[in-house]
PDB file of N, CA and C in Angstrom:
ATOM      1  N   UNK A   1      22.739   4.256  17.503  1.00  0.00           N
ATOM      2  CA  UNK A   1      22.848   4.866  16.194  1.00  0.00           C
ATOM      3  C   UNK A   1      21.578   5.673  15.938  1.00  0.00           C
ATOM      4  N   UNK A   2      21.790   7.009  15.675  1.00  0.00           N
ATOM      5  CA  UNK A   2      20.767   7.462  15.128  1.00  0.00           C
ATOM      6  C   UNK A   2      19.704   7.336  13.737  1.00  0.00           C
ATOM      7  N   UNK A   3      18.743   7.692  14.032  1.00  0.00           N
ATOM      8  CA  UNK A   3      17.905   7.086  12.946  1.00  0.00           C
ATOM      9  C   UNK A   3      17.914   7.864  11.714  1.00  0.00           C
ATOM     10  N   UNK A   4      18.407   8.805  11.977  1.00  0.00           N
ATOM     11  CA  UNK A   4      18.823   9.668  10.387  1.00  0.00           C
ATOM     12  C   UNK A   4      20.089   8.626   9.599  1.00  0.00           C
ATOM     13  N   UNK A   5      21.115   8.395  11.118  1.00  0.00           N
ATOM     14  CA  UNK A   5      22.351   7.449  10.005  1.00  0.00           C
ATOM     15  C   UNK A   5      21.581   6.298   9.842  1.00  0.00           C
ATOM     16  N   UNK A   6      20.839   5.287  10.648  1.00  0.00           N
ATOM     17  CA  UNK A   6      20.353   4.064   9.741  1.00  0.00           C
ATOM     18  C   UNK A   6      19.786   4.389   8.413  1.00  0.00           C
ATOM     19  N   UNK A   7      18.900   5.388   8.124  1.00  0.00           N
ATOM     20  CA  UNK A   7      18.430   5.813   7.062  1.00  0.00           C
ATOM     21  C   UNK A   7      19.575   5.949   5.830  1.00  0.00           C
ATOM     22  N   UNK A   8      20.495   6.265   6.396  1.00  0.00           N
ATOM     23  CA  UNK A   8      21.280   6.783   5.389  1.00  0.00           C
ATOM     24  C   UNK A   8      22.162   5.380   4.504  1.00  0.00           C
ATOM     25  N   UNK A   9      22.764   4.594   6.048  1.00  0.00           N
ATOM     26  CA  UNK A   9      23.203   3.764   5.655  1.00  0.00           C
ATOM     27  C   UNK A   9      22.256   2.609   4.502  1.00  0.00           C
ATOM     28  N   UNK A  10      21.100   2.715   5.325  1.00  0.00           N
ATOM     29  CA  UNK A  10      20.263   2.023   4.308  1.00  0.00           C
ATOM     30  C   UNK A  10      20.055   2.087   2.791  1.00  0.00           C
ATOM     31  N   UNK A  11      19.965   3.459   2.969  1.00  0.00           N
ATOM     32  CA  UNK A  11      19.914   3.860   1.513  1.00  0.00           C
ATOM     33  C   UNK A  11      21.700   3.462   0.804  1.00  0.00           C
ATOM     34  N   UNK A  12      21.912   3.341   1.482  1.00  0.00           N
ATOM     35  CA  UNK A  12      23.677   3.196   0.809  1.00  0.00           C
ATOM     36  C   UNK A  12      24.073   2.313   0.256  1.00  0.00           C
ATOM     37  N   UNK A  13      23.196   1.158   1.056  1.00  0.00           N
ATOM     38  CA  UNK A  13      23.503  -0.228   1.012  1.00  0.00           C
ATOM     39  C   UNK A  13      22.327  -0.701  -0.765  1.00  0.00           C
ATOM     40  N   UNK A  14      21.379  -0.144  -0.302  1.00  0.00           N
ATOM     41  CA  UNK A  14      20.197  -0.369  -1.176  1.00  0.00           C
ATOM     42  C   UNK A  14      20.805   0.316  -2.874  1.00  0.00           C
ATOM     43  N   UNK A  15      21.406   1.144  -2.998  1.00  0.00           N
ATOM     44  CA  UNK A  15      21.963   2.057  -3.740  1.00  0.00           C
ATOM     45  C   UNK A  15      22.831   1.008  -4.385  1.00  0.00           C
ATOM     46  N   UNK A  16      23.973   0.672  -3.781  1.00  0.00           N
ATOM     47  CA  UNK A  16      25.109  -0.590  -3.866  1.00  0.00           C
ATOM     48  C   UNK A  16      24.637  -1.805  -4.141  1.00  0.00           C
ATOM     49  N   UNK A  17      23.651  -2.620  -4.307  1.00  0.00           N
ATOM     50  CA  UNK A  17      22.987  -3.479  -4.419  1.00  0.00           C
ATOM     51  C   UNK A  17      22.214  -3.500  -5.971  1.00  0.00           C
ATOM     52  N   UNK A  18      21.072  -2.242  -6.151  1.00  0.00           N
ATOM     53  CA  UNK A  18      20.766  -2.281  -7.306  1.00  0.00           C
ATOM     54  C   UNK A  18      21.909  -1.565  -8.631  1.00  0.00           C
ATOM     55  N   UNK A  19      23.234  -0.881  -8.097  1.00  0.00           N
ATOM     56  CA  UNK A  19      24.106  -0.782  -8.950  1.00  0.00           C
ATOM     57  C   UNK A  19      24.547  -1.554 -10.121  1.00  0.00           C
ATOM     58  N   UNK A  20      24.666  -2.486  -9.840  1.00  0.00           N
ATOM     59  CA  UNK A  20      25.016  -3.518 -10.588  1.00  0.00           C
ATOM     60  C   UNK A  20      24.020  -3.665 -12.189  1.00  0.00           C
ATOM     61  N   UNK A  21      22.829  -3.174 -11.877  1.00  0.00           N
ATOM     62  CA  UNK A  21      22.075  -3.163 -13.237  1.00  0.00           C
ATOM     63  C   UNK A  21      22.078  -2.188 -14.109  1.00  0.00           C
ATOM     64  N   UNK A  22      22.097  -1.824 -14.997  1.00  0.00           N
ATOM     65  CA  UNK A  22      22.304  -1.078 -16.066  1.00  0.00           C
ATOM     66  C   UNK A  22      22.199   0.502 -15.550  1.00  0.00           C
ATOM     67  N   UNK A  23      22.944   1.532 -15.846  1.00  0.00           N
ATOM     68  CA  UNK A  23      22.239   2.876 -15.247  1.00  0.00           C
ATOM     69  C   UNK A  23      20.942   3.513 -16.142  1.00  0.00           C
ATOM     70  N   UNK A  24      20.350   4.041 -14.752  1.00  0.00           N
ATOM     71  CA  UNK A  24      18.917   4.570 -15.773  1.00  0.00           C
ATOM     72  C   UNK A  24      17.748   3.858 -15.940  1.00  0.00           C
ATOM     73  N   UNK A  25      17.885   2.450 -15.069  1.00  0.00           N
ATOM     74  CA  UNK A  25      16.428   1.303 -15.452  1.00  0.00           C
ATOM     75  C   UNK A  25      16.467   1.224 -14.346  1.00  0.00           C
ATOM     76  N   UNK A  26      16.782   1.498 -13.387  1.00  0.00           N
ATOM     77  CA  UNK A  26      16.361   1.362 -11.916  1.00  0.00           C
ATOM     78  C   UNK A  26      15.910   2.781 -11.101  1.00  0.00           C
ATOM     79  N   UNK A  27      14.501   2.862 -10.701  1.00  0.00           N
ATOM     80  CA  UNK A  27      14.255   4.020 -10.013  1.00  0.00           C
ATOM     81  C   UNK A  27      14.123   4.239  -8.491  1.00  0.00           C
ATOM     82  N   UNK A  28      14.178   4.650  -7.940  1.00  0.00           N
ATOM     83  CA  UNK A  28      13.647   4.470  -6.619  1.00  0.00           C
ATOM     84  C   UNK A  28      12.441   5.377  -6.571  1.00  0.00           C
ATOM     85  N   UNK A  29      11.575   4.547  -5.783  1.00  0.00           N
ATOM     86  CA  UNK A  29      10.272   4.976  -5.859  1.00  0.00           C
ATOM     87  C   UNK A  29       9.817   5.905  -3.913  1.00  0.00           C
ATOM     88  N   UNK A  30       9.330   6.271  -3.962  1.00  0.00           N
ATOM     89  CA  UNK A  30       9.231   6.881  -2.721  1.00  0.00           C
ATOM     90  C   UNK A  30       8.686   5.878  -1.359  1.00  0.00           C
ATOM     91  N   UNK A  31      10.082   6.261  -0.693  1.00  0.00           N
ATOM     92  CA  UNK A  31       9.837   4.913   0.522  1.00  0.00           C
ATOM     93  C   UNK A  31       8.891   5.127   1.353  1.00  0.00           C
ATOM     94  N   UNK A  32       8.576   3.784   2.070  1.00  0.00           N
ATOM     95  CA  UNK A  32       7.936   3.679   2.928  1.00  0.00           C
ATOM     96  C   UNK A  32       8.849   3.506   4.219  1.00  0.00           C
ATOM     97  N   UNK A  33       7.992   3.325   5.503  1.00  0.00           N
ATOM     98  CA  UNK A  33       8.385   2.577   6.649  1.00  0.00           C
ATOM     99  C   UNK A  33       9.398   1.438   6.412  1.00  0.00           C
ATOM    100  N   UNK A  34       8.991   0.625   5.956  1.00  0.00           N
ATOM    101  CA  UNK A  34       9.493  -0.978   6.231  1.00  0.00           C
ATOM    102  C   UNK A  34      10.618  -1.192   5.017  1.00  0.00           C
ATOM    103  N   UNK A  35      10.309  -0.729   3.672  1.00  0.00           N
ATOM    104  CA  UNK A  35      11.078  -0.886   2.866  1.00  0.00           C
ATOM    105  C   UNK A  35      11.431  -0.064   1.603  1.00  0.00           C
ATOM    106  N   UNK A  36      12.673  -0.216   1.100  1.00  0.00           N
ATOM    107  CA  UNK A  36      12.913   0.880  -0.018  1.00  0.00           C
ATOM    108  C   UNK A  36      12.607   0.199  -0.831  1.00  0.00           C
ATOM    109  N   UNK A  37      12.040   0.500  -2.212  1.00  0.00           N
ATOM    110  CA  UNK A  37      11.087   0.386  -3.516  1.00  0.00           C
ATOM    111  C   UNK A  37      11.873   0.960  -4.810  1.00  0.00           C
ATOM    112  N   UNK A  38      12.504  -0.235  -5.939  1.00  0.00           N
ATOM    113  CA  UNK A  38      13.291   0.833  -6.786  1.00  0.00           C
ATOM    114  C   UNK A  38      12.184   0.295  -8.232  1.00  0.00           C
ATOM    115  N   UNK A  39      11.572   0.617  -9.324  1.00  0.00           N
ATOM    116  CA  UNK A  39      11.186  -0.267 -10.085  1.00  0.00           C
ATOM    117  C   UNK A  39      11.977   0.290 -11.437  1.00  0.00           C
ATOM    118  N   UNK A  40      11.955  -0.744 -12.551  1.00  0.00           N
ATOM    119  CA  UNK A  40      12.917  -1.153 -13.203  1.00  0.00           C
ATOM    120  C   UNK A  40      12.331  -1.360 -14.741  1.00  0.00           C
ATOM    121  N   UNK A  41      12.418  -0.457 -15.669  1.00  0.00           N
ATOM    122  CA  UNK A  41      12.318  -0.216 -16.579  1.00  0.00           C
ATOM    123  C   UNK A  41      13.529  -0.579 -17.373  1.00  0.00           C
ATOM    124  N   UNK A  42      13.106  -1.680 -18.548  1.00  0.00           N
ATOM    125  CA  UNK A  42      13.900  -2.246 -19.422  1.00  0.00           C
ATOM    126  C   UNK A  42      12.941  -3.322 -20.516  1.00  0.00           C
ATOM    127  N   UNK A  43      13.912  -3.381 -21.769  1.00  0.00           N
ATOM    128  CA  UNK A  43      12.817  -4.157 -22.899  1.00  0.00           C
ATOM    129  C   UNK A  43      13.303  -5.228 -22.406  1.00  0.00           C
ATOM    130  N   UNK A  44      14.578  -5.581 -21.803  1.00  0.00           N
ATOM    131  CA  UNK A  44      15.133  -7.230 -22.266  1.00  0.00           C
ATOM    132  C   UNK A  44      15.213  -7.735 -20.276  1.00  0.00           C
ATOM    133  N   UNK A  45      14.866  -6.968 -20.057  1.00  0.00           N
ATOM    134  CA  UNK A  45      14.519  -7.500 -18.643  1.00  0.00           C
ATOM    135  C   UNK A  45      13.148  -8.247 -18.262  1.00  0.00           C
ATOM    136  N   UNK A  46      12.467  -8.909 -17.732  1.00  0.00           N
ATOM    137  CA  UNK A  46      11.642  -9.460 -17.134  1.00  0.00           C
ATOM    138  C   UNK A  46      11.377  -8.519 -15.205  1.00  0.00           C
ATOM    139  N   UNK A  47      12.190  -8.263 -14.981  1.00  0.00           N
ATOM    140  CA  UNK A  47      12.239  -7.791 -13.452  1.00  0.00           C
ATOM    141  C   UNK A  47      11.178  -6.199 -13.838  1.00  0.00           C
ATOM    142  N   UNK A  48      10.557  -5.877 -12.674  1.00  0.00           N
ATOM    143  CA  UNK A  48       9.864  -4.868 -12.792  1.00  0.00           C
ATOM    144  C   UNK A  48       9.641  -3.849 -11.330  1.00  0.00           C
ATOM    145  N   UNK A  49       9.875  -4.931 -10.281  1.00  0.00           N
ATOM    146  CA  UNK A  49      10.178  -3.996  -8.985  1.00  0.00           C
ATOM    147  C   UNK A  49      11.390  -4.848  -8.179  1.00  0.00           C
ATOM    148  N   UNK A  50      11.966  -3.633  -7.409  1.00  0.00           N
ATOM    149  CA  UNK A  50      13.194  -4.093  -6.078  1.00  0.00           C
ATOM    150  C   UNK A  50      12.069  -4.006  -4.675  1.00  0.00           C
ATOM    151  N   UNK A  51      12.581  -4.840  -4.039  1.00  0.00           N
ATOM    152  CA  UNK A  51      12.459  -4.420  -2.945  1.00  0.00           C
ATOM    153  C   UNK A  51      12.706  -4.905  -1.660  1.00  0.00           C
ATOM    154  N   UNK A  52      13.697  -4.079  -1.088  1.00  0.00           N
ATOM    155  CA  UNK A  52      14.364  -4.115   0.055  1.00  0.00           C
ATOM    156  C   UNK A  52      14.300  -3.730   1.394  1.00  0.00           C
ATOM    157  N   UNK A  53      14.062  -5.022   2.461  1.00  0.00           N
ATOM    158  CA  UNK A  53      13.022  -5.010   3.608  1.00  0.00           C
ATOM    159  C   UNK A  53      14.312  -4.071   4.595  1.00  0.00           C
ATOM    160  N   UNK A  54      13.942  -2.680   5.296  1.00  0.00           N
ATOM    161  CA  UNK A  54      14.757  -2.129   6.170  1.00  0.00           C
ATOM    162  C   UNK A  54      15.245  -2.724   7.507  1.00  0.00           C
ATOM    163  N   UNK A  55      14.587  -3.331   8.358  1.00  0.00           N
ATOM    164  CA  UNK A  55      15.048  -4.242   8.819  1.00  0.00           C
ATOM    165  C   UNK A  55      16.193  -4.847   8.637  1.00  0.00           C
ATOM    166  N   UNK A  56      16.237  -5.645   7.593  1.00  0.00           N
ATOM    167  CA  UNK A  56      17.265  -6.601   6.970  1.00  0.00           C
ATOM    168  C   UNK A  56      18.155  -5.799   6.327  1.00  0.00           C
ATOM    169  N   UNK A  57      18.520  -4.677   6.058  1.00  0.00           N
ATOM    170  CA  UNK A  57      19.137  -3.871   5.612  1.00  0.00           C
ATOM    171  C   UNK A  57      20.163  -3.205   6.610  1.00  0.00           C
ATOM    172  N   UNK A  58      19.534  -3.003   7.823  1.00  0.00           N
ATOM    173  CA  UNK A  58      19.795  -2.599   9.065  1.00  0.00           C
ATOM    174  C   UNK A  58      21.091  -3.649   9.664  1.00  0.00           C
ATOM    175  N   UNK A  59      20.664  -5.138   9.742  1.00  0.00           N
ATOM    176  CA  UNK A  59      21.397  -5.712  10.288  1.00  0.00           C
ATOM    177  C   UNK A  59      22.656  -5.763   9.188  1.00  0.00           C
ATOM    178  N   UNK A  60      21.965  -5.734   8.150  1.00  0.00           N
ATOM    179  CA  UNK A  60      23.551  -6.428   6.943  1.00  0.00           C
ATOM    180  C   UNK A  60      24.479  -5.006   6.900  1.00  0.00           C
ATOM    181  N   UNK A  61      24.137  -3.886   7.159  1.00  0.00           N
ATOM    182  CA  UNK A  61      25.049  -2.636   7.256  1.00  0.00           C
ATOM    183  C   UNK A  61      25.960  -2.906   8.743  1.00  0.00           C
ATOM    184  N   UNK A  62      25.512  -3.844   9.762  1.00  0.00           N
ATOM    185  CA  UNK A  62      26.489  -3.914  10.378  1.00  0.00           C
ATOM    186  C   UNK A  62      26.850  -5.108  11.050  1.00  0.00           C
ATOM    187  N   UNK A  63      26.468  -5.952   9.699  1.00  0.00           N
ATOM    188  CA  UNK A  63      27.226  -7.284   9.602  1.00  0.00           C
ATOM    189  C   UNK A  63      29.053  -7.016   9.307  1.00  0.00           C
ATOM    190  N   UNK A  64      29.808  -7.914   9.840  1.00  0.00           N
ATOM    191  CA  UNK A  64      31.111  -8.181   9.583  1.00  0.00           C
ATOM    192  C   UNK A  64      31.483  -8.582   8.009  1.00  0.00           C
ATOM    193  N   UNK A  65      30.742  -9.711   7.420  1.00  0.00           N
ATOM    194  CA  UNK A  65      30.860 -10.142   6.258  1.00  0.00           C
ATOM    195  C   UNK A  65      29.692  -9.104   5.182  1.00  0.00           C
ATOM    196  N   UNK A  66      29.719  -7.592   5.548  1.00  0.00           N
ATOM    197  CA  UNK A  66      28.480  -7.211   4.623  1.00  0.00           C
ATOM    198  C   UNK A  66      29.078  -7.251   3.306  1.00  0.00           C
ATOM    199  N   UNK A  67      30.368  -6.871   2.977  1.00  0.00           N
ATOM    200  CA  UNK A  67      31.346  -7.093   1.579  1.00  0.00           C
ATOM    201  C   UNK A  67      30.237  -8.468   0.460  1.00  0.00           C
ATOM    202  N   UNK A  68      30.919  -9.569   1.428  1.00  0.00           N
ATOM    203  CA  UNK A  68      30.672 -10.263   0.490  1.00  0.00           C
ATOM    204  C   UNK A  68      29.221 -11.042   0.563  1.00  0.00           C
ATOM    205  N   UNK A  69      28.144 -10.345   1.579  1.00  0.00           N
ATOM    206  CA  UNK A  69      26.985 -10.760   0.955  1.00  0.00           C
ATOM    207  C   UNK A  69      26.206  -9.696   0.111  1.00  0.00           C
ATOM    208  N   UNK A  70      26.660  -8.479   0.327  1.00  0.00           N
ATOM    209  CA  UNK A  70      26.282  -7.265  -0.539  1.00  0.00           C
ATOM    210  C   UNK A  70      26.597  -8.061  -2.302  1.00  0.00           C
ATOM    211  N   UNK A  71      27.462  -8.354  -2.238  1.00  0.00           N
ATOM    212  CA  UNK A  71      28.437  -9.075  -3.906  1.00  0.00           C
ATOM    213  C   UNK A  71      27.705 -10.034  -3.956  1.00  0.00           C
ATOM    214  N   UNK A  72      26.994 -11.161  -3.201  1.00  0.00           N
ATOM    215  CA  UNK A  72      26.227 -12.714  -3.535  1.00  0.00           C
ATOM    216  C   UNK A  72      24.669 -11.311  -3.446  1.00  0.00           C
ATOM    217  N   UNK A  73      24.246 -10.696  -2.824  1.00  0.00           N
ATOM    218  CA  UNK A  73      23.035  -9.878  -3.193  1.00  0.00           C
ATOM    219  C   UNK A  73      22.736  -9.273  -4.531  1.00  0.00           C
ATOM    220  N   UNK A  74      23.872  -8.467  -5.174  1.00  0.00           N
ATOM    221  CA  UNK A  74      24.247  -8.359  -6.618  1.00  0.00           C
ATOM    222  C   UNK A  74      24.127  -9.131  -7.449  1.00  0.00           C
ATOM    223  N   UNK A  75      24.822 -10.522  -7.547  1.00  0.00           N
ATOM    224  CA  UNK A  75      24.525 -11.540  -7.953  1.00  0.00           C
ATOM    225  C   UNK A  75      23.405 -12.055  -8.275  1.00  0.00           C
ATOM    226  N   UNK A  76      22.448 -12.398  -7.720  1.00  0.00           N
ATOM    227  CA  UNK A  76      21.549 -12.330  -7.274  1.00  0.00           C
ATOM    228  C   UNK A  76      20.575 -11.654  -8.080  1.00  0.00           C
ATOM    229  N   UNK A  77      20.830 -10.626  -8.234  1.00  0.00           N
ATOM    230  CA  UNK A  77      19.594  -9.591  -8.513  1.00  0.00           C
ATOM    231  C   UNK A  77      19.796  -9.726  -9.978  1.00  0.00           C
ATOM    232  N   UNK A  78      21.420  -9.836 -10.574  1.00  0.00           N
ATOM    233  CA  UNK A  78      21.649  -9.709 -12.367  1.00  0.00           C
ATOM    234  C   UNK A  78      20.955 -11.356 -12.522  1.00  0.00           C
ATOM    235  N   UNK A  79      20.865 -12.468 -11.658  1.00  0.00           N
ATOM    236  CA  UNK A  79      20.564 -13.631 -12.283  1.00  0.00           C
ATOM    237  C   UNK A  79      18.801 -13.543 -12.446  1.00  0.00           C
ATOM    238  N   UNK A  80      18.360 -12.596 -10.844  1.00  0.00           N
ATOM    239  CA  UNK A  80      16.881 -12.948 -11.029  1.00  0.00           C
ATOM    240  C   UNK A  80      16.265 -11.825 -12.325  1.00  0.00           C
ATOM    241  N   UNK A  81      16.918 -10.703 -12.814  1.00  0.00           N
ATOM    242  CA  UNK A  81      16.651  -9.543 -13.705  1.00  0.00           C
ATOM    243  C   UNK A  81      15.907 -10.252 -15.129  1.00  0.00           C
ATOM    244  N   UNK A  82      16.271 -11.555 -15.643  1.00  0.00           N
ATOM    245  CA  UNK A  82      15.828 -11.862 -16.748  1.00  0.00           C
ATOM    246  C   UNK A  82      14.794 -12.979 -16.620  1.00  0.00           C
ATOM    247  N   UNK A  83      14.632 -13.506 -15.188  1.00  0.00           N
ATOM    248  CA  UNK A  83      13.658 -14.666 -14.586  1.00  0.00           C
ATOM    249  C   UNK A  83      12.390 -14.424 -14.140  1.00  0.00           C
ATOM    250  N   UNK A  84      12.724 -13.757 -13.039  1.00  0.00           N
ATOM    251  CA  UNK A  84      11.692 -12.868 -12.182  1.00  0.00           C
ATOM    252  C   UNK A  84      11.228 -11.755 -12.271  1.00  0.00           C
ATOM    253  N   UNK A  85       9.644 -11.560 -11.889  1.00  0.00           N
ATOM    254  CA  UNK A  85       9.134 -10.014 -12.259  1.00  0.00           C
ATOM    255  C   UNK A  85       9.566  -9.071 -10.832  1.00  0.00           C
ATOM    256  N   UNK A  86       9.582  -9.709  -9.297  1.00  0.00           N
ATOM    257  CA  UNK A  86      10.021  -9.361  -8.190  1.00  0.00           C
ATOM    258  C   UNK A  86      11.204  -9.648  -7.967  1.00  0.00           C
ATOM    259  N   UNK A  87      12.474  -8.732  -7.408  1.00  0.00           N
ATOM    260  CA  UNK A  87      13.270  -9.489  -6.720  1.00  0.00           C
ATOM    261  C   UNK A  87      13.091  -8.527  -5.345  1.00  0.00           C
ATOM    262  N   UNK A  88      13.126  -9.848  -4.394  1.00  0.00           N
ATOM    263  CA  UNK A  88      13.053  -8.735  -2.778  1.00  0.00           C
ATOM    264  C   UNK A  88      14.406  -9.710  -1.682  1.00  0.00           C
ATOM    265  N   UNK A  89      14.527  -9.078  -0.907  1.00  0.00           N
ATOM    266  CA  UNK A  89      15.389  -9.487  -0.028  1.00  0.00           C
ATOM    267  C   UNK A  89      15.003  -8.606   1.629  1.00  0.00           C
ATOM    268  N   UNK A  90      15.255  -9.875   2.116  1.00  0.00           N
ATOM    269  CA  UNK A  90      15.294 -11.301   1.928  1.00  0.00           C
ATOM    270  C   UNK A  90      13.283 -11.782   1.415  1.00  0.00           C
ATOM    271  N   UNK A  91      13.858 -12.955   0.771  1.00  0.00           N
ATOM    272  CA  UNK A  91      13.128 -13.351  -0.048  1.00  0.00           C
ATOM    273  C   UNK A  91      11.669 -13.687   1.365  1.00  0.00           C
ATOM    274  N   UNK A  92      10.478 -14.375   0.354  1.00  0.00           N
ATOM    275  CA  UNK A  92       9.572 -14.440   1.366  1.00  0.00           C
ATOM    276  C   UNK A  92       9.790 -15.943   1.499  1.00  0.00           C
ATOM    277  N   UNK A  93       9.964 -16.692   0.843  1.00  0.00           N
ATOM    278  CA  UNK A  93      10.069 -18.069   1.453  1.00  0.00           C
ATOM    279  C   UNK A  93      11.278 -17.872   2.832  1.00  0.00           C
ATOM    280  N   UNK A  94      11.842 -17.077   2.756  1.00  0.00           N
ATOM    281  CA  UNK A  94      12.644 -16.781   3.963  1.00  0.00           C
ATOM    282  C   UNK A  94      11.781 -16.912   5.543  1.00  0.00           C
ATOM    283  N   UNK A  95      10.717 -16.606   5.244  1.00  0.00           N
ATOM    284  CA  UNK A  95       9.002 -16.139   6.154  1.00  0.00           C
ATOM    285  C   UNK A  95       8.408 -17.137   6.615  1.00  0.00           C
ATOM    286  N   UNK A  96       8.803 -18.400   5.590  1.00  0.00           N
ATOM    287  CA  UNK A  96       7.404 -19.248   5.638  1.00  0.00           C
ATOM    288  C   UNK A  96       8.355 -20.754   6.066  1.00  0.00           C
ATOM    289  N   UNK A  97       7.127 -20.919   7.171  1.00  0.00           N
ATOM    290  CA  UNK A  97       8.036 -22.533   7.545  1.00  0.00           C
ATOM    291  C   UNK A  97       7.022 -23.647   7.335  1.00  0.00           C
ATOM    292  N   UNK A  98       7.503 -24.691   7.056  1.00  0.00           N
ATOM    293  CA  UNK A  98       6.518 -25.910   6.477  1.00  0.00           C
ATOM    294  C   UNK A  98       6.245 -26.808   7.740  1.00  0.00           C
ATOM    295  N   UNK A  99       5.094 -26.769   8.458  1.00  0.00           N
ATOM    296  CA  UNK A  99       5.155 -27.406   9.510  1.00  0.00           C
ATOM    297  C   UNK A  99       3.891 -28.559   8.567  1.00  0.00           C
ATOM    298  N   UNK A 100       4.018 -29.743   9.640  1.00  0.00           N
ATOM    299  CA  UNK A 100       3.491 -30.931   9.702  1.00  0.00           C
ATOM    300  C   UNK A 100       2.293 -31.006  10.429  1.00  0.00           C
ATOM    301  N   UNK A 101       0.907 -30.788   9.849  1.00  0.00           N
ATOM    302  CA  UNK A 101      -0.266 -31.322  11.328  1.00  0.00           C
ATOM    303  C   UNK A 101      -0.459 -32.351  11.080  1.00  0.00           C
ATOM    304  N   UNK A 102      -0.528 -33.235  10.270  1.00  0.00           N
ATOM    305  CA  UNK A 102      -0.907 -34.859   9.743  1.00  0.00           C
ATOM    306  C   UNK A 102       0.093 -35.276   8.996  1.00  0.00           C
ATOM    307  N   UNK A 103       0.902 -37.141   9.259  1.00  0.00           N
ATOM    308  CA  UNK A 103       1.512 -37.395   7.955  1.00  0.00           C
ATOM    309  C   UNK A 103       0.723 -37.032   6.248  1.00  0.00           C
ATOM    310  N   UNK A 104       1.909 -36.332   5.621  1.00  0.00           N
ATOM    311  CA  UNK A 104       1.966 -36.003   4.494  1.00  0.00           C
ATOM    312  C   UNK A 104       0.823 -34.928   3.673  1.00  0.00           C
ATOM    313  N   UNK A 105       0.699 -33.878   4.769  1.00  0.00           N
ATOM    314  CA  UNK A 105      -0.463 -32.911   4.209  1.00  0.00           C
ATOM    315  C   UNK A 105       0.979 -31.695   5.142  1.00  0.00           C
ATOM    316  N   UNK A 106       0.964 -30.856   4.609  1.00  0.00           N
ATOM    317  CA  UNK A 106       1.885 -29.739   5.357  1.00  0.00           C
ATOM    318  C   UNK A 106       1.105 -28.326   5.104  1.00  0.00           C
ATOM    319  N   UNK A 107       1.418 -27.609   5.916  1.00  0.00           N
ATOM    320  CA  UNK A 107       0.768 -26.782   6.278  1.00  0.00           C
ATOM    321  C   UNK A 107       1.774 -25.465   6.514  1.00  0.00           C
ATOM    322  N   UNK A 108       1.269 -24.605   5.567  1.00  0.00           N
ATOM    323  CA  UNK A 108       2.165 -23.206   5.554  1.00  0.00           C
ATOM    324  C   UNK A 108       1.922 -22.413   6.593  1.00  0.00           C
ATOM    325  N   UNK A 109       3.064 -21.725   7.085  1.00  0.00           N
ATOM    326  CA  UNK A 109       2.790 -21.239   8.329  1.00  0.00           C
ATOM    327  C   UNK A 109       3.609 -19.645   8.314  1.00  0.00           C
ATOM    328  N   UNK A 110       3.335 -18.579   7.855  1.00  0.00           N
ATOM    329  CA  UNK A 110       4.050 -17.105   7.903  1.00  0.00           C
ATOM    330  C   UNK A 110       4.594 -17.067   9.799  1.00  0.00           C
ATOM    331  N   UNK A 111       5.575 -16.786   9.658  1.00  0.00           N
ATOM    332  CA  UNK A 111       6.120 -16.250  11.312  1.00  0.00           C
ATOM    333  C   UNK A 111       7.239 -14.905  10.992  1.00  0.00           C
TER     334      UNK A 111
END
């Protein structure tokens, strides 16, 4: 696949995702490499930036089930809009694994 269509698709997917929130409070901000950037202007919102890792965008455009995790991603974003000041996907605890060097002290580990 060429890298103009991943681009595109990306943006398609990313587009379809922050839809769901009001029109006009979501901007997209000028991308980078790694991820698209929308931030989010509203009084009764709490949320203030998107952001969506390309990578992970990449695979879910040609996932089989992208339908219905695109719809639980939506979801998602209207529940975290009044909670959270970030919503990103995939999330960073997604990143981080809790390993064990001693009983009952754990130790964060980014991979």
């Amino acid at each position: 696949m060429s890298t103009e269509l991943k681009k595109t698709d990306e943006a398609r997917i990313a587009d379809e995702i922050v839809s769901v929130l009001p029109a006009g409070i979501a901007r997209a901000c000028s991308p980078d490499r790694d991820s698209i950037r929308y931030t989010v202007r509203s009084e009764g919102m709490k949320l203030r930036t998107i952001v969506l890792r390309r990578a992970s965008l990449q695979k879910l455009a040609e996932d089989a089930d992208r339908a219905v995790k695109v719809e639980y991603l939506q979801r998602d974003l209207l529940d975290s809009a009044a909670k959270r000041v970030e919503f990103r996907y995939p999330r960073l605890s997604h990143f981080i694994k809790i390993r064990r060097a001693a009983p009952g002290f754990p130790i964060a580990c980014v991979v």
